[in-house]
Protein backbone atom coordinates (compact mmCIF):
# COMPACT_ATOMS: atom_id res chain seq x y z
CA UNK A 1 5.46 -15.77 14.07
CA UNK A 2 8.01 -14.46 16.27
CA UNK A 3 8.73 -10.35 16.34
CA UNK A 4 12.52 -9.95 15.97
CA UNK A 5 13.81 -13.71 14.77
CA UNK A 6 11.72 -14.72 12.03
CA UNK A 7 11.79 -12.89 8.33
CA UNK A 8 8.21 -11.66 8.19
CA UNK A 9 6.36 -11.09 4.25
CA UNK A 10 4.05 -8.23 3.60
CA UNK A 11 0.87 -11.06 4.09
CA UNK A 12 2.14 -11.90 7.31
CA UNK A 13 1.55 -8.37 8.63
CA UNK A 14 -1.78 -8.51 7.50
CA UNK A 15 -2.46 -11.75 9.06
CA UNK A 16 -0.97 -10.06 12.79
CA UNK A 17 -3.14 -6.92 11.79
CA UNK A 18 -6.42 -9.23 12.09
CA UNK A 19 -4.90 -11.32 15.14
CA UNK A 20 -2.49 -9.98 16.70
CA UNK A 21 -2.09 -12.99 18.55
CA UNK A 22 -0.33 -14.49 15.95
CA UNK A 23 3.06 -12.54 16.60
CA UNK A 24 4.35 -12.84 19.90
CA UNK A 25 7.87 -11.98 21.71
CA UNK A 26 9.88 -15.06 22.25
CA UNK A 27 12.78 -15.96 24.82
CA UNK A 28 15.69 -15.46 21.93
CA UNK A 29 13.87 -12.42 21.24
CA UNK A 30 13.29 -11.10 25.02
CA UNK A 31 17.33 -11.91 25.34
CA UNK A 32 18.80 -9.27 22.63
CA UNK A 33 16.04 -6.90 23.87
CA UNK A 34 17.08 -6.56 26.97
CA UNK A 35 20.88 -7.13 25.92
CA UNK A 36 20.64 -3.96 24.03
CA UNK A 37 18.46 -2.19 26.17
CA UNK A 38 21.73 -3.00 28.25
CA UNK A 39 23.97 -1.38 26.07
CA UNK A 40 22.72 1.62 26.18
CA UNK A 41 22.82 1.61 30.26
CA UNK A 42 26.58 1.16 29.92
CA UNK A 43 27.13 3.88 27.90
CA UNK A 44 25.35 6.01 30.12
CA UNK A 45 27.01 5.13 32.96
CA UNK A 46 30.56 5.66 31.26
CA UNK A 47 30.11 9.06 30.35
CA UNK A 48 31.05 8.93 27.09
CA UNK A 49 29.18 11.33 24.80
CA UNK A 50 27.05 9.44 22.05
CA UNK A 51 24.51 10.60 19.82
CA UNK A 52 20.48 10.39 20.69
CA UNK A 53 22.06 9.02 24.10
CA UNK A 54 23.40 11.73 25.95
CA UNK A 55 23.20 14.80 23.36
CA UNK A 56 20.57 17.03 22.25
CA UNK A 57 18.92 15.50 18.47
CA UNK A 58 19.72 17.00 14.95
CA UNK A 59 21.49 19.97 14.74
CA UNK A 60 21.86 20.24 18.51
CA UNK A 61 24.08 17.16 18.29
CA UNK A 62 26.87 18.41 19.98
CA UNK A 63 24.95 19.94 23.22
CA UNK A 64 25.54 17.40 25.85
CA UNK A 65 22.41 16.31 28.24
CA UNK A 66 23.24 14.86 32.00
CA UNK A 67 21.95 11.95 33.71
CA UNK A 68 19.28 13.56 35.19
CA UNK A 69 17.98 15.16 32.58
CA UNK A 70 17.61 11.75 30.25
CA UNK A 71 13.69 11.15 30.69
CA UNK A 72 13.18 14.83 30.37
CA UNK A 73 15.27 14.84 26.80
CA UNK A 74 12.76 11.72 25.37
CA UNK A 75 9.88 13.49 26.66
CA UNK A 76 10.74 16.27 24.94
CA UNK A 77 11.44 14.88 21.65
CA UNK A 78 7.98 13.03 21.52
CA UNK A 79 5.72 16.44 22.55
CA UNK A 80 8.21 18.09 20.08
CA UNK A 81 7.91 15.91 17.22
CA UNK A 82 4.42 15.33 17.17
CA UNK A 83 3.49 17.89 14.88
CA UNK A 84 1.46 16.15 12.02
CA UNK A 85 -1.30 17.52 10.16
CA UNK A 86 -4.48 16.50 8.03
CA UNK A 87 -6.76 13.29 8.37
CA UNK A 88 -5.82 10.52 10.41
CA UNK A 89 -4.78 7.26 8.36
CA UNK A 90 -6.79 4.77 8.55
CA UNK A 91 -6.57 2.56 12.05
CA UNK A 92 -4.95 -0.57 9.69
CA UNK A 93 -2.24 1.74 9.20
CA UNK A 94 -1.59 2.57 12.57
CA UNK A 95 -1.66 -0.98 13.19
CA UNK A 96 0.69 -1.85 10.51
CA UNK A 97 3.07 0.86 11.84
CA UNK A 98 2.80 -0.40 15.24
CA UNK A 99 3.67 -4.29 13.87
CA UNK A 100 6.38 -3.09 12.06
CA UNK A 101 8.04 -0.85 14.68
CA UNK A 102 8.08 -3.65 17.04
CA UNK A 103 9.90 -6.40 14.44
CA UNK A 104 12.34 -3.70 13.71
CA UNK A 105 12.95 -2.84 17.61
CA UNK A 106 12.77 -6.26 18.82
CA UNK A 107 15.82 -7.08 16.60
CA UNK A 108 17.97 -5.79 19.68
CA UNK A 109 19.97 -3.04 17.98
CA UNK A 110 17.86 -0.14 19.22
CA UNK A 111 17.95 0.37 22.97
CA UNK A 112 14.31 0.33 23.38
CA UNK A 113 13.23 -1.67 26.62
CA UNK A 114 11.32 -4.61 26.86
CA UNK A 115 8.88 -2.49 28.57
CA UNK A 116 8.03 -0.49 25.79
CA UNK A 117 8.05 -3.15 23.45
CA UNK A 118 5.60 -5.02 25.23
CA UNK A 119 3.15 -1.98 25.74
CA UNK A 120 2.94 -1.72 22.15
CA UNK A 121 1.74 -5.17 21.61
CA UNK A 122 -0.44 -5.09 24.50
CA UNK A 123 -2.22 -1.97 22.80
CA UNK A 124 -2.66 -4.21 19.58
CA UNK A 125 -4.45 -6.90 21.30
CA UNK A 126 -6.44 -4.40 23.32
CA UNK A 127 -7.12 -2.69 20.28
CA UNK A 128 -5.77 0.40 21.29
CA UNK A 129 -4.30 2.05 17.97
CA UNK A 130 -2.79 5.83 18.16
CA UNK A 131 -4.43 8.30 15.53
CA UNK A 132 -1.64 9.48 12.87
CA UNK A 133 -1.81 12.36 11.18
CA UNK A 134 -1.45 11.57 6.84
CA UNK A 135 0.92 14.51 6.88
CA UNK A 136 4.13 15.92 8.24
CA UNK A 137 6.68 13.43 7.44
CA UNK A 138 9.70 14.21 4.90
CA UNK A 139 10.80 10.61 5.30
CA UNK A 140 14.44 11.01 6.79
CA UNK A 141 15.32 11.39 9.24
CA UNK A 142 12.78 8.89 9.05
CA UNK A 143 8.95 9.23 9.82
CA UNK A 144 9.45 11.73 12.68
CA UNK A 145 6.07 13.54 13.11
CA UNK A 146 3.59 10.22 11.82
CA UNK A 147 6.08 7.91 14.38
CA UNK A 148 5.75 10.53 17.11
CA UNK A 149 1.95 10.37 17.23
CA UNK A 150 2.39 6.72 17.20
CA UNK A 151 4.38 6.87 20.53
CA UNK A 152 2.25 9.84 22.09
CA UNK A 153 -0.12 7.07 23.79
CA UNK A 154 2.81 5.42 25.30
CA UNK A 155 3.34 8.92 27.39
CA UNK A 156 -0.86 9.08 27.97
CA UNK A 157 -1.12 11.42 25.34
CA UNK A 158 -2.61 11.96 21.73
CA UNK A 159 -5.70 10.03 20.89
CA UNK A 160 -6.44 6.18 19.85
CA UNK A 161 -8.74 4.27 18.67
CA UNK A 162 -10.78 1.63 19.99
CA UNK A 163 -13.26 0.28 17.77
CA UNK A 164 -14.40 2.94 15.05
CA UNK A 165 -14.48 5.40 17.49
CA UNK A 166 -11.59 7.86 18.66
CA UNK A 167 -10.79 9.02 22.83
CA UNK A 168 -8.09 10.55 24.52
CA UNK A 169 -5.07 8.48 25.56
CA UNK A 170 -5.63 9.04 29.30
CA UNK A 171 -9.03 7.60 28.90
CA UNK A 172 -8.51 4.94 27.64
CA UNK A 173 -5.51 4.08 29.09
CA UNK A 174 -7.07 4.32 32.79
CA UNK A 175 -10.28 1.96 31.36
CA UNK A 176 -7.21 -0.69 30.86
CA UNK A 177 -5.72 -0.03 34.30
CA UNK A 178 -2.35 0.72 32.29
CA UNK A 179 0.47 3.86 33.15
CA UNK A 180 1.86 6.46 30.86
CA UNK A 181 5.72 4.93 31.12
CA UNK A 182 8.71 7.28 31.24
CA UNK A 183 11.01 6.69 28.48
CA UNK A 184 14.59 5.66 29.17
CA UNK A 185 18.12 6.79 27.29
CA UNK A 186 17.51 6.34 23.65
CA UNK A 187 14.07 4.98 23.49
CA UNK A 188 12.26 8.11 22.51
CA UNK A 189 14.99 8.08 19.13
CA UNK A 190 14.83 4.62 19.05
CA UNK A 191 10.83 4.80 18.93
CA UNK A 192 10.45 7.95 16.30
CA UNK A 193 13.51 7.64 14.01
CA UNK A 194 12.52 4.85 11.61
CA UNK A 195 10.33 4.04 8.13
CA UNK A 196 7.05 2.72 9.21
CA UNK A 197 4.85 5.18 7.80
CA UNK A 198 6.14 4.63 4.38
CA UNK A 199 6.45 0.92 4.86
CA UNK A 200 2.64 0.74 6.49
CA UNK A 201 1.98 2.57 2.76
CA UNK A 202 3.40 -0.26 1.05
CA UNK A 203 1.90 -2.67 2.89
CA UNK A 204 -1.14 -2.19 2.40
CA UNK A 205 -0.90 -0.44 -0.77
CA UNK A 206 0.58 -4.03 -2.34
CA UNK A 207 -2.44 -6.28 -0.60
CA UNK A 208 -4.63 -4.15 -3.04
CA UNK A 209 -2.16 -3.94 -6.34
CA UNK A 210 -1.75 -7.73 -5.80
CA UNK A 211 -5.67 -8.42 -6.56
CA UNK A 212 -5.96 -5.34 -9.23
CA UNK A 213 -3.28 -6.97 -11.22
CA UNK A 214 -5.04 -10.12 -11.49
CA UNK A 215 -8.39 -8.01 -11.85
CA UNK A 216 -6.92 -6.18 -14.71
CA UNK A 217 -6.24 -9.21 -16.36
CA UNK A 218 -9.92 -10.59 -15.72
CA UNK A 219 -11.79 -7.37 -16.84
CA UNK A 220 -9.30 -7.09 -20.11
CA UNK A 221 -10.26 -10.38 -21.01
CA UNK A 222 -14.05 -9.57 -20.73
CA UNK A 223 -13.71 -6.88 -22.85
CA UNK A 224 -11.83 -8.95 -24.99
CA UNK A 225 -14.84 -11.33 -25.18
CA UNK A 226 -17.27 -8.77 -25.81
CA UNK A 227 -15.46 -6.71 -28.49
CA UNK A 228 -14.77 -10.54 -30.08
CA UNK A 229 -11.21 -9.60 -30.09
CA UNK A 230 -8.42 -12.31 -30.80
CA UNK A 231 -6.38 -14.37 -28.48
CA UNK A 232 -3.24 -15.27 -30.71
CA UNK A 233 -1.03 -11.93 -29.22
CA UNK A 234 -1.15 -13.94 -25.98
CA UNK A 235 0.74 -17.19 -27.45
CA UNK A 236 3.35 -19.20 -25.39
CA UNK A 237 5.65 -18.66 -28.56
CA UNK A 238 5.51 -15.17 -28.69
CA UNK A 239 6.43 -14.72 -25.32
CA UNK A 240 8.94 -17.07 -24.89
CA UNK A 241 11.29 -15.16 -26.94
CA UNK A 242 10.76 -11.84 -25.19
CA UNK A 243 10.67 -13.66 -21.54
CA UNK A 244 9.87 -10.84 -19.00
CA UNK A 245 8.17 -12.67 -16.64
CA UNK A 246 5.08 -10.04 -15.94
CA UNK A 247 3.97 -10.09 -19.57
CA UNK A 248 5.00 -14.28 -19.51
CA UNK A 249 2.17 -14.56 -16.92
CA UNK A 250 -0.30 -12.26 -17.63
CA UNK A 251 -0.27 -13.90 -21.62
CA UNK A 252 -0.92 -17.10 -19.73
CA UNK A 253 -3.65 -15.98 -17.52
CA UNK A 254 -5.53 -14.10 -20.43
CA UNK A 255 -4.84 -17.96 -22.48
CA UNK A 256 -7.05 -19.51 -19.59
CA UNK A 257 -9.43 -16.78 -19.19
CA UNK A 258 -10.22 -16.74 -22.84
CA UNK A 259 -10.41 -20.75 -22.85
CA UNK A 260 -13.57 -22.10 -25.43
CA UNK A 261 -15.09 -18.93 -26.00
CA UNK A 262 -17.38 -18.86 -28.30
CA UNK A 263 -16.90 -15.21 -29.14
CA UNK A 264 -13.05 -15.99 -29.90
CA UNK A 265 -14.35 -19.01 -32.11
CA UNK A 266 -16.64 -16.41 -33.86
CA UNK A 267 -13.51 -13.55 -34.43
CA UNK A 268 -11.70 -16.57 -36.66
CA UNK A 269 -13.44 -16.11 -39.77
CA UNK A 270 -13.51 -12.76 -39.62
CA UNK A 271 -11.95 -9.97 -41.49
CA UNK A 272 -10.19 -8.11 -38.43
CA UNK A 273 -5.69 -8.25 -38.75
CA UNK A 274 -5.14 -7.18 -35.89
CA UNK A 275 -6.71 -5.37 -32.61
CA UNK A 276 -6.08 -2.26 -30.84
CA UNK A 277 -3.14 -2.04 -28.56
CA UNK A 278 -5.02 -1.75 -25.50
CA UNK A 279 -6.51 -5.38 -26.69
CA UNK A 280 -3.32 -6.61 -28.15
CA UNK A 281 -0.53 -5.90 -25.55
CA UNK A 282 -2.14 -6.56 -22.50
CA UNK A 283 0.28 -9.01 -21.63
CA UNK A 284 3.21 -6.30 -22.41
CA UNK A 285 1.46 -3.65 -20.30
CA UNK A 286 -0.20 -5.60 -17.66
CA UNK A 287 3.12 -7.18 -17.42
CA UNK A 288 5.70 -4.19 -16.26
CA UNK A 289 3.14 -3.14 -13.67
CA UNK A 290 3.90 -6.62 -12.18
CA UNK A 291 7.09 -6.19 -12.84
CA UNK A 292 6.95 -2.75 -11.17
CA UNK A 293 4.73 -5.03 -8.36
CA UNK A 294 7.33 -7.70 -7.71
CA UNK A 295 9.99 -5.04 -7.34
CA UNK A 296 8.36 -2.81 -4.70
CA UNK A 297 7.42 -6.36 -2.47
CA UNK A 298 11.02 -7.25 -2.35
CA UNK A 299 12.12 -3.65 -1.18
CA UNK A 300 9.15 -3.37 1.26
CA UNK A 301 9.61 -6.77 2.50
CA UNK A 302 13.51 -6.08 3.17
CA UNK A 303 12.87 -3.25 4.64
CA UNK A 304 10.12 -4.77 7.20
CA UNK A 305 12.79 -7.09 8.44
CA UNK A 306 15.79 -4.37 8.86
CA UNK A 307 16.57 -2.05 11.68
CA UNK A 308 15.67 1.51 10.48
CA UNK A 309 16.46 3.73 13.96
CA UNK A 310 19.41 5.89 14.40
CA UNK A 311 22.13 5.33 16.07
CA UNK A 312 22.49 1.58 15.98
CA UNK A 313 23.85 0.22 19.37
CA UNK A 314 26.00 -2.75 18.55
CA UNK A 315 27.66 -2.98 22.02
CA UNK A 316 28.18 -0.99 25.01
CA UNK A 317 31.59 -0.16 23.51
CA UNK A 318 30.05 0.49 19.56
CA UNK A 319 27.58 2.35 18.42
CA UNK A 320 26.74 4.04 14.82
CA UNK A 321 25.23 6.75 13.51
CA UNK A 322 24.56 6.24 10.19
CA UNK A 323 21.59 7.08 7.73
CA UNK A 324 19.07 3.58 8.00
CA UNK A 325 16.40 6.05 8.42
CA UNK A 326 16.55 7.59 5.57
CA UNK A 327 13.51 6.91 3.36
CA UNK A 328 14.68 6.78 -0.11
CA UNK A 329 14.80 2.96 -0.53
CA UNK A 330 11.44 3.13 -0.27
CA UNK A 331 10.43 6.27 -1.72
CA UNK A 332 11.51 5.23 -5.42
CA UNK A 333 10.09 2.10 -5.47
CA UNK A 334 6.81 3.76 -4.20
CA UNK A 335 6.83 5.75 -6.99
CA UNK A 336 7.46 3.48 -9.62
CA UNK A 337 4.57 1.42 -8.28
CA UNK A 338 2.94 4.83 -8.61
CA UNK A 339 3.52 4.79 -12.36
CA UNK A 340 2.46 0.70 -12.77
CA UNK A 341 -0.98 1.17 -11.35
CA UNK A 342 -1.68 4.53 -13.04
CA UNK A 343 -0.66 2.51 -16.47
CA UNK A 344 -3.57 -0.07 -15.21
CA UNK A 345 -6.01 2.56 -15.59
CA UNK A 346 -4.78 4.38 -18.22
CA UNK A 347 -5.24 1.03 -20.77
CA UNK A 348 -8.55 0.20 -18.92
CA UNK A 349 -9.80 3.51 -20.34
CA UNK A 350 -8.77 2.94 -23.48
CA UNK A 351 -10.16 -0.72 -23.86
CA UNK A 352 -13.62 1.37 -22.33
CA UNK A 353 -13.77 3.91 -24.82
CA UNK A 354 -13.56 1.19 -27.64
CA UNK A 355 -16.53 -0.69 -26.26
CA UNK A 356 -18.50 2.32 -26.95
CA UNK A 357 -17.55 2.81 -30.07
CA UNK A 358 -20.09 0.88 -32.18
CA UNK A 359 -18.09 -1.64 -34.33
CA UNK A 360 -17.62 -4.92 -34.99
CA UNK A 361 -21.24 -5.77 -33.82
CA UNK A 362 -21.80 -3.08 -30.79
CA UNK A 363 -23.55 -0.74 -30.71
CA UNK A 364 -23.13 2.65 -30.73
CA UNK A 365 -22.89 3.93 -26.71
CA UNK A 366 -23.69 0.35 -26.07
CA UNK A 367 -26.71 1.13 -25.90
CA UNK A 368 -30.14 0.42 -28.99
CA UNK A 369 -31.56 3.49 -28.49
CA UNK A 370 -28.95 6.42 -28.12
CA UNK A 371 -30.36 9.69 -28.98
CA UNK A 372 -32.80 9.65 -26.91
CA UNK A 373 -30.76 7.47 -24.43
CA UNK A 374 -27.15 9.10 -23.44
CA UNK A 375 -26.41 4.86 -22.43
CA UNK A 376 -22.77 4.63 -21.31
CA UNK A 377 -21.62 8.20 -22.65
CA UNK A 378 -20.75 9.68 -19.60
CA UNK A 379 -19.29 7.00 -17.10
CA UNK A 380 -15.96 7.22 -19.80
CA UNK A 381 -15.69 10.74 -18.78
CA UNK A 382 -15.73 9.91 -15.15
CA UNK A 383 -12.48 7.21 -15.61
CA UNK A 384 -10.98 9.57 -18.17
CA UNK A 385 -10.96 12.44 -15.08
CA UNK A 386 -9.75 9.37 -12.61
CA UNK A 387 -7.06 8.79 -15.33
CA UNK A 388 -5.48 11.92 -15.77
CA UNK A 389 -5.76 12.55 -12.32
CA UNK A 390 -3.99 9.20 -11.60
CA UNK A 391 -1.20 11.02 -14.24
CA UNK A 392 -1.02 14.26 -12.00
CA UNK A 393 -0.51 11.88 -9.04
CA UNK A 394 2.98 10.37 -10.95
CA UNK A 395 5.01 12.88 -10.39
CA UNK A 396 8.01 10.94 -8.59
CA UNK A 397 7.94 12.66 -4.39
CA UNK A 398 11.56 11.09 -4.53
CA UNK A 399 12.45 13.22 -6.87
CA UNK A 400 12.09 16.45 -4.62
CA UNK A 401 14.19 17.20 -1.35
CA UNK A 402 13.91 20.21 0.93
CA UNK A 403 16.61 20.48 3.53
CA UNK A 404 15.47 20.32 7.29
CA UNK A 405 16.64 20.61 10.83
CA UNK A 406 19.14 23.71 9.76
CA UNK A 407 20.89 21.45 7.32
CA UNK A 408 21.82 18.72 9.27
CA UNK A 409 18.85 17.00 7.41
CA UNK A 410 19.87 18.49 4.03
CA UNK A 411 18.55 15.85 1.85
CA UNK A 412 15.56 13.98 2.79
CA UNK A 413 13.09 11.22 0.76
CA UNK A 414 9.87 12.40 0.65
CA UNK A 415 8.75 8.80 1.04
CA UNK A 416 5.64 9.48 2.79
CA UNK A 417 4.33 11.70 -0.21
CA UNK A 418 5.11 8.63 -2.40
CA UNK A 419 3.21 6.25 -0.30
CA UNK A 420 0.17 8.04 0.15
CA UNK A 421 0.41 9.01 -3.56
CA UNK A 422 0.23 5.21 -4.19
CA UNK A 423 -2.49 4.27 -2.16
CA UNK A 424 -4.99 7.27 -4.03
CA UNK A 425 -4.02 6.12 -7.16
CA UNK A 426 -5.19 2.38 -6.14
CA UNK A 427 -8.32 3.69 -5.10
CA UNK A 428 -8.72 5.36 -7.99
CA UNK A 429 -7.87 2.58 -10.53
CA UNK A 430 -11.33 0.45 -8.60
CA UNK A 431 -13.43 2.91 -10.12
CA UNK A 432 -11.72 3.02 -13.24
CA UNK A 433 -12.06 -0.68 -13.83
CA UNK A 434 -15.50 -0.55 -12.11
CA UNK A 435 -16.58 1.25 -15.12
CA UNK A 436 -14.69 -0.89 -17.83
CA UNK A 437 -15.98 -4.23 -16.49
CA UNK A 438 -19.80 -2.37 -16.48
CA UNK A 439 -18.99 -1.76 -20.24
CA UNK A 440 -17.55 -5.35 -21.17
CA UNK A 441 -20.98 -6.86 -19.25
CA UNK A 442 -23.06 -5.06 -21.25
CA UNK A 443 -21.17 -5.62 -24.54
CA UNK A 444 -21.70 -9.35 -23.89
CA UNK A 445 -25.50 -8.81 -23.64
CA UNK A 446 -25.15 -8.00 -27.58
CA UNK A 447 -23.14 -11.24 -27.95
CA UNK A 448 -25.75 -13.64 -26.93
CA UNK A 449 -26.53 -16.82 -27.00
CA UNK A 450 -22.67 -17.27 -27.49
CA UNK A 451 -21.20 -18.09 -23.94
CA UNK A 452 -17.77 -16.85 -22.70
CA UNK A 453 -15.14 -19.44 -20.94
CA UNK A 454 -16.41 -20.56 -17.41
CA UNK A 455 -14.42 -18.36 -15.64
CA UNK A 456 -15.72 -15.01 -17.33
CA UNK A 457 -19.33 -16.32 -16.85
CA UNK A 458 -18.71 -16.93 -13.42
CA UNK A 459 -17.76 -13.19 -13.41
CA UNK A 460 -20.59 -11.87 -15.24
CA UNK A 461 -23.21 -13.32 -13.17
CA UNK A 462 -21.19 -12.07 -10.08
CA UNK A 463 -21.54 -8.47 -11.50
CA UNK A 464 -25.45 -9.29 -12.82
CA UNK A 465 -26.33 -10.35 -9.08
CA UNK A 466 -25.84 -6.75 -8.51
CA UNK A 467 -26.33 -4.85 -11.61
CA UNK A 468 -28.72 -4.98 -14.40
CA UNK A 469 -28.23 -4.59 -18.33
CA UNK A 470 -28.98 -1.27 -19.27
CA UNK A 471 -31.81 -0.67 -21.21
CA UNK A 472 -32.87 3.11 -20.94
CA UNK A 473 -31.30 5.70 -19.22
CA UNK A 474 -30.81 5.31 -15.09
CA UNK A 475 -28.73 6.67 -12.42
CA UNK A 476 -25.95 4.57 -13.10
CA UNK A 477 -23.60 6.18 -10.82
CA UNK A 478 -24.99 3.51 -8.68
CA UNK A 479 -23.71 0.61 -10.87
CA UNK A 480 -20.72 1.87 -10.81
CA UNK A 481 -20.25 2.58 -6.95
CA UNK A 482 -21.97 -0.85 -6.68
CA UNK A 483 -19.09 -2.64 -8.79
CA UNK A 484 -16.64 -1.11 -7.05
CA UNK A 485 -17.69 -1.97 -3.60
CA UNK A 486 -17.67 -6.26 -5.47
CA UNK A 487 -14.06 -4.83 -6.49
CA UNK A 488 -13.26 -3.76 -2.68
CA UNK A 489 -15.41 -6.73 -1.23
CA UNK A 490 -13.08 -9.38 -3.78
CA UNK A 491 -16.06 -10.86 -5.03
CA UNK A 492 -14.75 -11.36 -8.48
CA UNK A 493 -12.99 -14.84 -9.42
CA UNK A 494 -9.51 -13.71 -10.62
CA UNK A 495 -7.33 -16.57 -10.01
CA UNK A 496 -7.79 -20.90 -11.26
């Protein structure tokens, strides 16, 4: 893959982020670096007065800065900027940032040497990621703050990691027998203006909706099997003439998951209509959060492969200042994501809480001997707290703007709220599926010596390796936390 020329997806970020090796700087790419690095040298030397070039930043666009006091100026606005607060993200983020930051740089429309370019991909392969603060950006102008700590090493300063373990820049830095560098006209703009944060959130916030989607649709159909529910709602026909293509393909997943089950065969004859919503429209409500899914992976993967910095040098005669940084192209999309996984968990629950409900064969708690047994009582309360805290986490960031930088910056994405917002609620929706697919294994226990389809069997024995049926009271805090780390590890089959 080549940083700058090719058209990168969301999985091929991933790939760089466990090799770096894989993404490299080529000739064509080298050539509109330094052609635009260029650029900017021109416009320098002519005098002419041109924003995040020769002027102050922000509100103090119109003070003018000399020659002499250019490195000074980028200095300045890194140490300035780098004002984040909280927890670092995790080091994949950083390194996502850092992947991202150089595709959109090495594009040739930012001014940003080949220097620079190349010290940031010699830190990946060294392993030498800059600690980022969660909070502190608004998300326009861009991801100033998270974007400045992400620079800071370039100077010597901040922190990094290397390994598990966080140092100080200088360090480190000396250890690798590499210099601070001394930003150049632009670069320190170039470097900190821009949507990485945000996009690093979506990144890696759709790696882990992509395999809770299809583990949504796994663990519904287990449930299915063990409450001896009925496939019909999932019918080719019945799709077909409502053709959204989320609900389409999750009604043909469940189809195969749910393929010669005995328990289905048993449900014919009986005296059921119809089954609970959470049961019947899985394919309608599994389907718009893939819907929701496929919409925020085209808007995260354009926006991985445009130039987000401000102001765009197109020649050393033209250059823009426009709004590319400006964070609200991601920031809705991040929040309707938001909204699709929270809806994964809010069904799961549902589909939970009528697995304990002691019909149709179950029994009551799932458990023979409740009374003096609590059985699987209290691990519903635990996903109903994840749930409605998932529902407090909904609340659209996009939808708020506080004006910044004396007005200048008067309305601004919140973005980065909306990505980190995201990635919680993912976390949260593993444990609230840990504890549904606990409750559809041990309904199945009551269903024996009927088998499930293959598939679901496969599953079952992947969550028995690790988890026994429940037959008095233990601390099952542990199952769950032990089904969610098969959840995080992808141990479950979810795919033909």
């Amino acid at each position: 893959m080549i940083y700058g020329i090719d058209t990168f997806s969301f999985h091929d970020v991933l790939e760089i982020c466990k090799d770096p090796n894989k993404a490299q700087l080529s000739k064509e790419a080298k050539e509109q670096i330094l052609k635009s690095q260029n650029n900017v040298k021109q416009i320098v030397e002519s005098d002419r007065c041109v924003y995040g070039i020769n002027t102050g930043f922000g509100p103090l666009c119109d003070t003018k800065i000399s020659a002499d006091e250019t490195a000074q100026l980028q200095y300045n606005l890194i140490i300035s900027h780098a004002v984040g607060v909280g927890k670092p993200i995790d080091k994949e983020f950083s390194k996502i940032m850092m992947i991202a930051k150089v595709h959109a740089l090495s594009k040739g429309f930012s001014g940003v040497s080949l220097e620079v370019i190349e010290r940031f991909i010699v830190m990946l392969e060294k392993d030498i990621i800059p600690v980022v603060p969660e909070q502190g950006s608004v998300g326009a102008s861009g991801d100033l703050a998270p974007l400045s700590h992400l620079v800071l090493p370039l100077l010597g300063l901040g922190q990094v990691w290397v390994g598990n373990e966080i140092f100080e820049t200088a360090e480190v830095l000396e250890k690798n027998n590499l210099e601070p560098l001394v930003l150049g006209p632009k670069e320190g703009l170039g470097l900190i203006n821009g949507t990485q944060f945000i996009l690093a959130h979506a990144i890696k916030g759709l790696e882990k909706f992509e395999y809770l989607l299809d583990l949504a649709d796994m663990t519904a159909a287990m449930s299915l099997e063990a409450y001896r529910g009925s496939a019909s709602p999932f019918k080719k026909e019945l799709h077909d003439i409502r053709p959204f293509e989320g609900s389409k393909k999750v009604a043909a997943r469940m189809l195969k998951f749910l393929k010669n089950s005995e328990n289905l065969k048993a449900h014919e004859e009986c005296e059921r209509v119809q089954d609970p919503y959470s049961m019947r429209c899985v394919p309608q409500v599994h389907g718009a959060s893939r819907n929701a899914f496929e919409h925020l992976k085209i808007m995260a993967e354009t926006e991985l492969n445009s130039v987000t910095d401000n102001p765009i040098v197109l020649s050393a005669e033209e250059s823009i200042s426009g709004g590319n940084f400006h964070g609200q192209l991601m920031a809705m999309p991040l929040d309707y994501a938001t909204l699709a996984v929270a809806e994964l968990g809010n069904i799961s629950d549902r589909r939970s809480y009528l697995l304990l409900e002691g019909k149709y064969g179950l029994p009551r708690l799932l458990t023979e001997s409740s009374g003096l047994n609590s059985g699987f009582m209290i691990p519903q309360y635990t996903s109903a707290a994840l749930v409605t805290e998932n529902k407090t986490l909904c609340f659209p960031a996009s939808a708020d703007s506080i004006p910044t930088s004396l007005g200048q910056e008067d309305h601004v994405s919140m973005g980065s709220i909306s990505g980190r917002k995201f990635n919680q609620v993912l976390g949260n929706l593993v444990n609230i599926l840990a504890v549904e697919l606990m409750f559809a294994a041990q309904g199945l226990e009551f269903r024996r010596p009927a088998k499930c389809s293959k598939i679901i069997e496969e599953n079952f024995a992947i969550l028995r390796s690790k988890v026994d049926k429940l037959e008095d009271d233990r601390l099952i805090g542990k199952d769950m936390l032990a089904i969610a780390e098969l959840i995080n590890e992808r141990e479950f089959v979810v795919n033909f």
